[in-house]
Structures are given as structure tokens and as C-alpha cells.
N, C-alpha and C. Protein backbone atom coordinates (compact mmCIF):
# COMPACT_ATOMS: atom_id res chain seq x y z
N UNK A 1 14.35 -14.28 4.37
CA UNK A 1 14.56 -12.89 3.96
C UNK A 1 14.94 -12.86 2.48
N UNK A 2 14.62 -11.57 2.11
CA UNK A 2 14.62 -11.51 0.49
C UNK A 2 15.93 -11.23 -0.05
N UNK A 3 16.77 -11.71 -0.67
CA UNK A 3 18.47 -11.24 -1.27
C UNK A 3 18.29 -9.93 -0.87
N UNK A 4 16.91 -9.19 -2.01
CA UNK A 4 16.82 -7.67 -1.96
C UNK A 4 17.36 -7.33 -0.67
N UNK A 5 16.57 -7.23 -0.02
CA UNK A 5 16.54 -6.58 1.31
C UNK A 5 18.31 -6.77 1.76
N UNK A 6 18.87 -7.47 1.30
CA UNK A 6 20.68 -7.40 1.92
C UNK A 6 21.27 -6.57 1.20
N UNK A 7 20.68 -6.60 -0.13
CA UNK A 7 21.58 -5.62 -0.76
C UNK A 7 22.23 -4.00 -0.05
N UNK A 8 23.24 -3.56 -0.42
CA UNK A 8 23.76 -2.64 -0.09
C UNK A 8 22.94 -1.27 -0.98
N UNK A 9 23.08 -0.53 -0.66
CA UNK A 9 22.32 0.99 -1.02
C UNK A 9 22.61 1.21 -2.39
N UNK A 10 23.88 1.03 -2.63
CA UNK A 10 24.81 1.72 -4.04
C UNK A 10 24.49 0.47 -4.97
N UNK A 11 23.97 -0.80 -4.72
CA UNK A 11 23.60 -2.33 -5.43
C UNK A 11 22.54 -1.90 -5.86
N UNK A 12 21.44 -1.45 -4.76
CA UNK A 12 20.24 -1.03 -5.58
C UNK A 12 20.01 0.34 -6.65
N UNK A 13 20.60 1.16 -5.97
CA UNK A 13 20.97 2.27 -6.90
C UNK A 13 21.14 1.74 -8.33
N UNK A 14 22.10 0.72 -8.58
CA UNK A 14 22.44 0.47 -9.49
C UNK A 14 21.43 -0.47 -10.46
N UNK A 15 20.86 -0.98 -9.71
CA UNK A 15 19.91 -1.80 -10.44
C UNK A 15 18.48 -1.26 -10.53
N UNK A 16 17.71 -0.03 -9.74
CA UNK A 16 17.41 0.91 -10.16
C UNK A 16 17.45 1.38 -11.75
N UNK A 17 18.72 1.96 -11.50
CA UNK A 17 19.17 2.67 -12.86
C UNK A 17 19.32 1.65 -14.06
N UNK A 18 19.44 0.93 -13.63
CA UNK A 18 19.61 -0.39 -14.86
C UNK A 18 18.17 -0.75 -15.71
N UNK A 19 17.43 -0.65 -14.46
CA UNK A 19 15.62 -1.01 -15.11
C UNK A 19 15.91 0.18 -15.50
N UNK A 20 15.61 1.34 -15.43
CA UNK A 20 15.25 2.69 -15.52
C UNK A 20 15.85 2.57 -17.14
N UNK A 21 16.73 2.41 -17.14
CA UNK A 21 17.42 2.43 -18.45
C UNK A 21 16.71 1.25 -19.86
N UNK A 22 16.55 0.13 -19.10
CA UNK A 22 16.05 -0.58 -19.87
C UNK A 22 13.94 -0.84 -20.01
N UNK A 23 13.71 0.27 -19.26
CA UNK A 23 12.61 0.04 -19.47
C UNK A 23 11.96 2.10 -20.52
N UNK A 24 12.56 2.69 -19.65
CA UNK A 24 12.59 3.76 -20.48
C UNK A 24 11.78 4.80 -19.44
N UNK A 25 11.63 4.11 -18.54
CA UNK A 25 11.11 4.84 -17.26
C UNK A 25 12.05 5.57 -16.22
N UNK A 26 11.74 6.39 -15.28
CA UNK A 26 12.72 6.91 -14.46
C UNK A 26 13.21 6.34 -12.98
N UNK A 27 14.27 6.13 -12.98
CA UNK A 27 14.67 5.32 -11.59
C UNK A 27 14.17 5.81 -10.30
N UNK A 28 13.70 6.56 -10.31
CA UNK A 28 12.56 7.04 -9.19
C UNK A 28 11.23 6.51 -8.95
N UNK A 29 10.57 6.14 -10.65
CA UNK A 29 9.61 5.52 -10.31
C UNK A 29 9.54 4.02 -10.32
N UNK A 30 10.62 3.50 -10.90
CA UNK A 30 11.02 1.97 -10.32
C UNK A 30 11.25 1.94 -9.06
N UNK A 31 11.71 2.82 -8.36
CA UNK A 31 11.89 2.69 -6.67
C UNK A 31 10.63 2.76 -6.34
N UNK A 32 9.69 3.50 -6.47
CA UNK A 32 8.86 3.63 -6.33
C UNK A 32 7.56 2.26 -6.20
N UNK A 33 7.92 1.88 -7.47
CA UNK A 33 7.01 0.87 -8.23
C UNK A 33 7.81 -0.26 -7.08
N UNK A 34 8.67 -0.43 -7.13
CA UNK A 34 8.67 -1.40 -6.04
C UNK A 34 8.32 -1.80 -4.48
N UNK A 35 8.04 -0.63 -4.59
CA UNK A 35 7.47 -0.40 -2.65
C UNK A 35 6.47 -0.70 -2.82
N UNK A 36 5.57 -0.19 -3.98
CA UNK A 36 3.96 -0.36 -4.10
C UNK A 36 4.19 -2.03 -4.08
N UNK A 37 4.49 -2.84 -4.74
CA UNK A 37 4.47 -4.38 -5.18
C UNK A 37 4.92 -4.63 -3.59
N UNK A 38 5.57 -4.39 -3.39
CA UNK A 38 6.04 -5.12 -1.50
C UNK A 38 5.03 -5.03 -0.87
N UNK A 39 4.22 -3.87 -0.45
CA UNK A 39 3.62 -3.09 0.27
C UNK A 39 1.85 -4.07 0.19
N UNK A 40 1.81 -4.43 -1.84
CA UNK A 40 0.69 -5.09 -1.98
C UNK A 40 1.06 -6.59 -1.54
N UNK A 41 2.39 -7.07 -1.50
CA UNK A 41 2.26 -8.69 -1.16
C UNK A 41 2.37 -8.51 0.05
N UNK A 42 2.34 -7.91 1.13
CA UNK A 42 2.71 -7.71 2.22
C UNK A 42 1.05 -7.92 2.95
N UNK A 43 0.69 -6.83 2.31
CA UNK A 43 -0.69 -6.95 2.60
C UNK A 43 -2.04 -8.15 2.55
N UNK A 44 -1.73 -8.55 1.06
CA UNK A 44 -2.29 -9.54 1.13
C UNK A 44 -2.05 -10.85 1.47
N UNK A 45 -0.51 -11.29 1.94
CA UNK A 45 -0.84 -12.04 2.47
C UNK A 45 -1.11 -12.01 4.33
N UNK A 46 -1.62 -10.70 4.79
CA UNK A 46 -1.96 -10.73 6.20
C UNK A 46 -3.51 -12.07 5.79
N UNK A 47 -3.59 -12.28 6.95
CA UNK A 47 -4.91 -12.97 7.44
C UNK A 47 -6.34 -12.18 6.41
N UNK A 48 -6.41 -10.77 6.82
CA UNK A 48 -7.74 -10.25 6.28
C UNK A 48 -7.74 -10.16 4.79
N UNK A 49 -6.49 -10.52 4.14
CA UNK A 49 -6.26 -10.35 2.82
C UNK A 49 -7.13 -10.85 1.92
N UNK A 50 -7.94 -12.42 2.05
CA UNK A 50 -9.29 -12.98 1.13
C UNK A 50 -10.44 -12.23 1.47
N UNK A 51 -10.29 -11.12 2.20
CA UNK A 51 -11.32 -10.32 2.62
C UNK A 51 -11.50 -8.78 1.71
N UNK A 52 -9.63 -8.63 1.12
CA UNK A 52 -10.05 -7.85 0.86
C UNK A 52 -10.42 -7.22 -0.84
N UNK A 53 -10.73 -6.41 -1.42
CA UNK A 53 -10.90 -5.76 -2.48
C UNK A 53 -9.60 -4.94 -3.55
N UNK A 54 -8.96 -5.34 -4.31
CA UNK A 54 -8.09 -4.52 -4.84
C UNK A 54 -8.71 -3.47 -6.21
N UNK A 55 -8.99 -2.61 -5.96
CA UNK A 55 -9.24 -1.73 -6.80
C UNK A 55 -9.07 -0.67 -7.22
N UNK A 56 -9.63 0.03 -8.32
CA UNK A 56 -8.96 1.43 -8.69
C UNK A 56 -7.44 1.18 -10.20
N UNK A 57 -6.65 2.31 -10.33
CA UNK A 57 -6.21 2.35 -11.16
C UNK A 57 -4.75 1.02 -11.11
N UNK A 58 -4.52 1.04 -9.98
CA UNK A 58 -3.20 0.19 -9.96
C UNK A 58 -3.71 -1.02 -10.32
N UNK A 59 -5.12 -1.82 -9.46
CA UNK A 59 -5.64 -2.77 -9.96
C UNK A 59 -5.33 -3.10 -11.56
N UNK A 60 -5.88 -2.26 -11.82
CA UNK A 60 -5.85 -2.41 -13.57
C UNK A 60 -4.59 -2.50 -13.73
N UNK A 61 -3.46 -1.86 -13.37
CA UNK A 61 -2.32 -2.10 -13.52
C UNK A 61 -1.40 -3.09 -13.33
N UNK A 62 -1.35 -3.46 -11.87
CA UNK A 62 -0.89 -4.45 -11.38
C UNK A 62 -1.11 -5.93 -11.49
N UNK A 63 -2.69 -6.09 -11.30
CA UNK A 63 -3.32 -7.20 -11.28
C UNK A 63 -3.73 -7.66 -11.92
N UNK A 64 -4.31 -7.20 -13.38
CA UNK A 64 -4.89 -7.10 -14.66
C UNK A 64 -4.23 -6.72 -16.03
N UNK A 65 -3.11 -5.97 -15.71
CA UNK A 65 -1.82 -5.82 -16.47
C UNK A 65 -2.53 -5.09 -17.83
N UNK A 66 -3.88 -4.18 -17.55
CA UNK A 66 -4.69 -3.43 -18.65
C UNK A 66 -4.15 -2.23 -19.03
N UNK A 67 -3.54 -2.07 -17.83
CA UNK A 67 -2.87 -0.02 -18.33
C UNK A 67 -1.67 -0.36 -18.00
N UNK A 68 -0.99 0.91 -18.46
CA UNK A 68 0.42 1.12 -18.16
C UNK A 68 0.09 2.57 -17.21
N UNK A 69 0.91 1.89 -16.37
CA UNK A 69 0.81 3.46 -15.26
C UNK A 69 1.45 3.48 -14.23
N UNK A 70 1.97 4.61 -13.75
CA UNK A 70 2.41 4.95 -12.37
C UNK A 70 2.08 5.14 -10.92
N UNK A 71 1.58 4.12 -10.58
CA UNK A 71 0.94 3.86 -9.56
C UNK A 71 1.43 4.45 -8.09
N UNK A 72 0.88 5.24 -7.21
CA UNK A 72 1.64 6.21 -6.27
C UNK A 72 0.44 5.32 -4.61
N UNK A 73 -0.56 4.83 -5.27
CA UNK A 73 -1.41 4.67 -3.80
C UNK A 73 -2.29 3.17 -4.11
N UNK A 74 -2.77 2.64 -3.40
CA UNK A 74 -3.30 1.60 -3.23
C UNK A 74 -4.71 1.15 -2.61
N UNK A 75 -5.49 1.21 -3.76
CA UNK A 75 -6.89 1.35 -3.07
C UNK A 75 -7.38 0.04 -2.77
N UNK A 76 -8.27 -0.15 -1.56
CA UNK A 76 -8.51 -1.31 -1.10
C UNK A 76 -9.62 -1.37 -0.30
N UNK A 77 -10.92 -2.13 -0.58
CA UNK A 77 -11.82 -2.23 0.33
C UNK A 77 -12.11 -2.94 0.91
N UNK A 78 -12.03 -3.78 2.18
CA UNK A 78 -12.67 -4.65 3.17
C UNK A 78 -14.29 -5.29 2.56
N UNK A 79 -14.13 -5.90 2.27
CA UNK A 79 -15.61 -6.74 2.60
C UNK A 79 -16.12 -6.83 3.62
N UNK A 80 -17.56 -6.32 3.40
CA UNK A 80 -18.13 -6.13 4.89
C UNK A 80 -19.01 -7.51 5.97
N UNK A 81 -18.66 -8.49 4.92
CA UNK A 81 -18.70 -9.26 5.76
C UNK A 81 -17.96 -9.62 6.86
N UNK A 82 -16.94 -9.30 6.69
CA UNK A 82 -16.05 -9.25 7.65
C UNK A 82 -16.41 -8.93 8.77
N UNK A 83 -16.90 -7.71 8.99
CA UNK A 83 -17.42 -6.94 10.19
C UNK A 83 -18.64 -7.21 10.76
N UNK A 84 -18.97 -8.50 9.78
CA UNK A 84 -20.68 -9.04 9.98
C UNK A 84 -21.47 -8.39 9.39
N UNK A 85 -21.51 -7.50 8.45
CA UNK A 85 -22.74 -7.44 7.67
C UNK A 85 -22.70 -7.70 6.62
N UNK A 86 -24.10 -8.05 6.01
CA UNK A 86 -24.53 -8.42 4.81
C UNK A 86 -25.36 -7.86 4.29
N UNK A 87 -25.71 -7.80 2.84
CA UNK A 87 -26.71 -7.05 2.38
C UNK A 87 -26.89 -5.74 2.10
N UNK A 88 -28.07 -5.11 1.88
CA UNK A 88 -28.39 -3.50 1.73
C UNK A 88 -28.50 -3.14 3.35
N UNK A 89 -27.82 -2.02 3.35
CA UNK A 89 -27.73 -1.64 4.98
C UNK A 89 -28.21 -0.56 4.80
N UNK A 90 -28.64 -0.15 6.09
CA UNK A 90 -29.56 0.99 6.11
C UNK A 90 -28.55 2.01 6.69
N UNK A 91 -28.62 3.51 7.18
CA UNK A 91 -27.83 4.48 7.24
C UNK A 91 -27.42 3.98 8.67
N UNK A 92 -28.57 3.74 9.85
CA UNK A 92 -27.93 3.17 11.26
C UNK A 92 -26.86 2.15 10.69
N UNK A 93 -26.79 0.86 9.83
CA UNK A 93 -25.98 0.26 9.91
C UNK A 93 -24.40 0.59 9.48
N UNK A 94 -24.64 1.19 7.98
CA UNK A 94 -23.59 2.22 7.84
C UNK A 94 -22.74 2.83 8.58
N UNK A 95 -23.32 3.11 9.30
CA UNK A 95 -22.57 4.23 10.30
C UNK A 95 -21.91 2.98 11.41
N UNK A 96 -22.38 2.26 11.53
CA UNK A 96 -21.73 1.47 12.75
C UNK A 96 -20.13 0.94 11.77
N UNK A 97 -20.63 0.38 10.61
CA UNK A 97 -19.79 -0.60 9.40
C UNK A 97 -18.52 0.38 9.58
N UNK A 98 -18.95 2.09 9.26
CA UNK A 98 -17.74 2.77 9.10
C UNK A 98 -16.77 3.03 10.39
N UNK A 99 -17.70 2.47 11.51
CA UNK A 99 -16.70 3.07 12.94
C UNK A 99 -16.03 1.53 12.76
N UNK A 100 -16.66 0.38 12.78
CA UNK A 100 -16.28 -0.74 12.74
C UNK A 100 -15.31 -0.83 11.93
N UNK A 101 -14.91 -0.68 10.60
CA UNK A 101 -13.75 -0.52 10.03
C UNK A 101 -12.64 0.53 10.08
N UNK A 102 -13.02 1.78 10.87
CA UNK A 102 -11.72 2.67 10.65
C UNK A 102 -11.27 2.18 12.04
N UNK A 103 -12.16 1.62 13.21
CA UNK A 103 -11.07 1.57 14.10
C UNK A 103 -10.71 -0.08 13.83
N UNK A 104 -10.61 -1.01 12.64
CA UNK A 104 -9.99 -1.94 12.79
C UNK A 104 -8.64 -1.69 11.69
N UNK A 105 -8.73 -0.80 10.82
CA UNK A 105 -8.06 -0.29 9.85
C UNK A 105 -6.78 0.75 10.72
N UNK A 106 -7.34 1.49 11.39
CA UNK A 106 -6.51 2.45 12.44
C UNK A 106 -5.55 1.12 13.66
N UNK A 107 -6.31 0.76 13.97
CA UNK A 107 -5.78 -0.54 15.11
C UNK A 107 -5.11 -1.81 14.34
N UNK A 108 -5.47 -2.93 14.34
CA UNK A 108 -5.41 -4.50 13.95
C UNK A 108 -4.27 -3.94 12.88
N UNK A 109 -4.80 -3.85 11.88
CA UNK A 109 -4.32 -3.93 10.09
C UNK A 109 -3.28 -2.52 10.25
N UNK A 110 -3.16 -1.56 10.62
CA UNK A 110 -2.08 -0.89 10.93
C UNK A 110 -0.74 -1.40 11.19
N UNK A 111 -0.91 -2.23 12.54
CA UNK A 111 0.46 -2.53 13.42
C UNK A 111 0.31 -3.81 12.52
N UNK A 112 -0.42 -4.73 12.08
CA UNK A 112 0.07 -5.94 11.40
C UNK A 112 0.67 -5.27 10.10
N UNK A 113 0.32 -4.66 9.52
CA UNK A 113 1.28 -4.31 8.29
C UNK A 113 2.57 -3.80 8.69
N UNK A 114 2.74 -2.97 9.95
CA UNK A 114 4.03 -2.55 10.35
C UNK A 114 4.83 -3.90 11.22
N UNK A 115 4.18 -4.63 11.50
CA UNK A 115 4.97 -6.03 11.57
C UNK A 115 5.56 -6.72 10.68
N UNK A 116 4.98 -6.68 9.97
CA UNK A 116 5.07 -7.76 8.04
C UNK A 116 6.06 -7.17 7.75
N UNK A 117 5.91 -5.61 7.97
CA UNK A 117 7.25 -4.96 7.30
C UNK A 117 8.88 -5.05 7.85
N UNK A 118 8.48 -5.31 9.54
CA UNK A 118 9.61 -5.94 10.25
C UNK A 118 10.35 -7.42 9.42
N UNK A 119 8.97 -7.92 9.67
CA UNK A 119 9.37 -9.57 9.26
C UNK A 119 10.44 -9.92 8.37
N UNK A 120 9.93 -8.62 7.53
CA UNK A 120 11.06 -8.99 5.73
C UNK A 120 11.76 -8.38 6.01
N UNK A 121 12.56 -7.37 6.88
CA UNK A 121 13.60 -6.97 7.16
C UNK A 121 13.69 -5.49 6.19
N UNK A 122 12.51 -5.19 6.55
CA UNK A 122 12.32 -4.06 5.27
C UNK A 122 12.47 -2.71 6.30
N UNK A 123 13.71 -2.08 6.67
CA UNK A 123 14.27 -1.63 7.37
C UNK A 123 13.93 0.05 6.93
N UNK A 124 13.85 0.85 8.10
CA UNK A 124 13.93 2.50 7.52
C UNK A 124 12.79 2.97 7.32
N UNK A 125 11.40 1.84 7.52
CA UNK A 125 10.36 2.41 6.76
C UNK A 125 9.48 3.33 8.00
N UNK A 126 8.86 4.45 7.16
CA UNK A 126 8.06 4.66 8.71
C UNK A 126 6.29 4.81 8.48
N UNK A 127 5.75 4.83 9.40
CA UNK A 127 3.89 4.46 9.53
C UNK A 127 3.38 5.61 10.00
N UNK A 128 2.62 6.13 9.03
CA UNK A 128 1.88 7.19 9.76
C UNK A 128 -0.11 6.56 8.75
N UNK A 129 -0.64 7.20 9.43
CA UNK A 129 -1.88 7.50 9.37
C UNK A 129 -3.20 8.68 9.36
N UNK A 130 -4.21 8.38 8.61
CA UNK A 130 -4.44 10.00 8.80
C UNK A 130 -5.92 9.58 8.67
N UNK A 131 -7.01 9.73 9.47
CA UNK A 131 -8.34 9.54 9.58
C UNK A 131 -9.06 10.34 9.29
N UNK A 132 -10.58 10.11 9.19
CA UNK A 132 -11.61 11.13 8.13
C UNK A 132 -12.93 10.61 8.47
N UNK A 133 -13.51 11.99 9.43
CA UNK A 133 -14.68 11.69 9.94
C UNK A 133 -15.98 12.03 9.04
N UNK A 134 -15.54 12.54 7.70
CA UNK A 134 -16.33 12.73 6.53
C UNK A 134 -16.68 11.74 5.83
N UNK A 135 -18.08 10.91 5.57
CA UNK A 135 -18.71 10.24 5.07
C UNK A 135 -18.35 9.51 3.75
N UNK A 136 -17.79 10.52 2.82
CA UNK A 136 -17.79 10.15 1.34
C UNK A 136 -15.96 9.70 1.35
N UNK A 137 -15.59 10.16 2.44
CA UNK A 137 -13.92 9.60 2.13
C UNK A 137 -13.41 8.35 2.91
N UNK A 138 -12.70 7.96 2.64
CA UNK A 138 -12.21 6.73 3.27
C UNK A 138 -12.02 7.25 4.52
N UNK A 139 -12.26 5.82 5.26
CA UNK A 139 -12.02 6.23 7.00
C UNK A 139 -11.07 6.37 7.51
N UNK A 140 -9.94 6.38 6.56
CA UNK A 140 -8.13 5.72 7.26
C UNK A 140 -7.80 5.90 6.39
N UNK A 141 -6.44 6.74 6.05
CA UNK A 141 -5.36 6.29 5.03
C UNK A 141 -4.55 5.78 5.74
N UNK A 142 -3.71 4.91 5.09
CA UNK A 142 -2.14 4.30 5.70
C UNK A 142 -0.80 4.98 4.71
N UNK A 143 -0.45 5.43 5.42
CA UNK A 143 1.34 5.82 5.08
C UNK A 143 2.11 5.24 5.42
N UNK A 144 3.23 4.54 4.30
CA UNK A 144 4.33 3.59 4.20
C UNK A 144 5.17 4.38 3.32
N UNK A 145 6.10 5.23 4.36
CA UNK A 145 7.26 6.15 3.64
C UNK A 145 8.65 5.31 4.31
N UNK A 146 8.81 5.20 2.49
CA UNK A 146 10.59 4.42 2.45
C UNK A 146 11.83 5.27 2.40
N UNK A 147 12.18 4.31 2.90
CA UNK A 147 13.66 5.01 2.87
C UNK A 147 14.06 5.07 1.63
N UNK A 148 14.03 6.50 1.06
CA UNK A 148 14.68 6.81 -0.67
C UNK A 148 15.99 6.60 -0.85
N UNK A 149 16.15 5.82 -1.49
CA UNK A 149 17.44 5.88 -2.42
C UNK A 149 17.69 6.88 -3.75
N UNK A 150 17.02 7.29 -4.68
CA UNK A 150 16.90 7.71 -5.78
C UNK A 150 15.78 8.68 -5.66
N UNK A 151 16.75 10.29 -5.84
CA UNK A 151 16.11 11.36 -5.46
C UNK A 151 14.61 11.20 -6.56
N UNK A 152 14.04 12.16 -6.35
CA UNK A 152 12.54 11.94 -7.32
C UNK A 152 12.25 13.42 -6.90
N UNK A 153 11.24 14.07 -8.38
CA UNK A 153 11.21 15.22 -8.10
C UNK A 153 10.10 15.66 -6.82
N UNK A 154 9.98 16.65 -6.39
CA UNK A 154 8.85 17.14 -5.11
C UNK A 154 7.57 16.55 -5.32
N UNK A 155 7.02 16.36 -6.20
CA UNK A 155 5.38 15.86 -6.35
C UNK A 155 5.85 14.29 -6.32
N UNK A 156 6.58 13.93 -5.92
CA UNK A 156 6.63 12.37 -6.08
C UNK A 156 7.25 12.14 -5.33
N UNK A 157 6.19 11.51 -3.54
CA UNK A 157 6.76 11.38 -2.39
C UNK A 157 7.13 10.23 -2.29
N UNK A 158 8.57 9.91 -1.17
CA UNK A 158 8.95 8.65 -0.97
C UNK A 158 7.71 8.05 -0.41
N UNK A 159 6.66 7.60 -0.39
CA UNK A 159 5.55 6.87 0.34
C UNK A 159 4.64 6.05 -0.13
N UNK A 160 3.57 5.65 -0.18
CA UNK A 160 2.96 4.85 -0.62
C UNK A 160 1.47 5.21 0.50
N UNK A 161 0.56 5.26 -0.70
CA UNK A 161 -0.89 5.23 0.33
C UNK A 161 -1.30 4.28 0.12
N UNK A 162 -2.14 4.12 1.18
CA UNK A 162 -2.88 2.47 1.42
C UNK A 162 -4.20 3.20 1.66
């Protein structure tokens, strides 16, 4: 288990405010910024993790260290090999690829990320999900809402999308 995770509420608060101070950013979005970083090692190291895709703006952020930014969600795509296909797929296959991944994304990779999150003792957190039978949007979001310490204004939810 991680020191973090023992710390007491008013420890992190404090060290929060300490980055916040020394970085010039707001202690909301260091709380913040840290769930996202848990949330991504958490993830990748599940099993499907060499499978999967990190992309979008945090990428650049996180992984590539190209932008500076406030990263609120976590985009990620499965390789479809995974699911067994390869190649240019035709619309029949498509359509199977997308049932094939939202119900392994909704099922498998759901409750294993809400395990992982047990594992580290990462306490308070809660799992919701929200599915999308529309073509052009992702098939699954994942919601990983933390337990806040450091209020943050209304447009800036305790959570994290996956």
C-alpha cells in the first residue's frame, strides 16, 4: 500500500495546498490531477493494458509531457485485436467489434478497475457508468468519483472519465 493512501485527510489537504502553492496552480486541480495519474496506473497495469491506446489531450500531457493542461478525462482505445479482429472491417464487422467491446468495457474492465481500486486501498471511491447506443460515440464511459478533499468550483467534478 501506498504511504499516500494512510495519510490522514488534513495531511493531504496540506500537501495539496503546498503543490498548489508551489506550482501556481489550484489545489483542486492537484487533487484532481492526482486521481487522473492513479486512475491511469491503475489501469494500465490491468492485464488488457498492452492492448490498450492512450490518447487525446492528456496523452500529450501526461505521457509526452507536450502541453501543459488540465486534464479532467481519459481517453483510451482497445485494440481490436483484442476482440479478434484485424484489418479494414466492413460495417457487419463493426457492429459486432462495438457490441464486443462495450459489453467487455461495461463487464470485465469495469469491476477489474473497481478491484485495482480496492487493492490500493483507495477508499471512498465510487463507479458508475453510462453507455451509448450511438455509433460515433464511445460505447461506455467509466466514472471514478473521489472522495473530495479540496472544494473545487461546480464545473469541476470530483470524478474522472475513462
Amino acid at each position: 500500500m501506498n504511504r499516500w493512501h494512510q495519510m490522514s485527510e488534513e495531511d493531504k489537504r496540506i500537501a495539496y495546498n503546498q503543490i498548489a502553492v508551489n506550482t501556481g496552480l489550484p489545489a483542486y486541480a492537484i487533487e484532481k490531477d492526482w486521481w487522473v495519474v492513479q486512475t491511469l496506473a491503475i489501469i494500465f497495469d490491468l492485464k488488457i493494458g498492452q492492448n490498450l491506446v492512450f490518447k487525446g489531450g492528456t496523452s500529450l500531457s501526461k505521457a509526452w509531457n507536450l502541453i501543459e493542461r488540465f486534464s479532467e478525462d481519459i481517453d483510451l482505445a482497445i485494440d481490436r485485436s483484442f476482440f479478434g479482429f484485424e484489418g479494414a472491417l466492413e460495417k457487419k464487422q463493426r457492429t459486432k467489434l462495438r457490441k464486443a467491446s462495450k459489453s467487455f468495457i461495461s463487464g470485465d474492465l469495469f469491476n477489474e478497475i473497481q478491484g485495482e481500486f480496492d487493492k490500493c486501498g483507495l477508499v471512498g471511491v465510487e463507479f458508475s457508468k453510462q453507455e451509448s447506443s450511438e455509433s460515433d460515440l464511445d460505447p461506455v464511459s467509466i466514472f471514478v468519483k473521489y472522495p473530495q478533499i479540496i472544494k473545487s468550483p461546480g464545473y469541476i467534478e470530483p470524478r474522472v472519465k475513462i
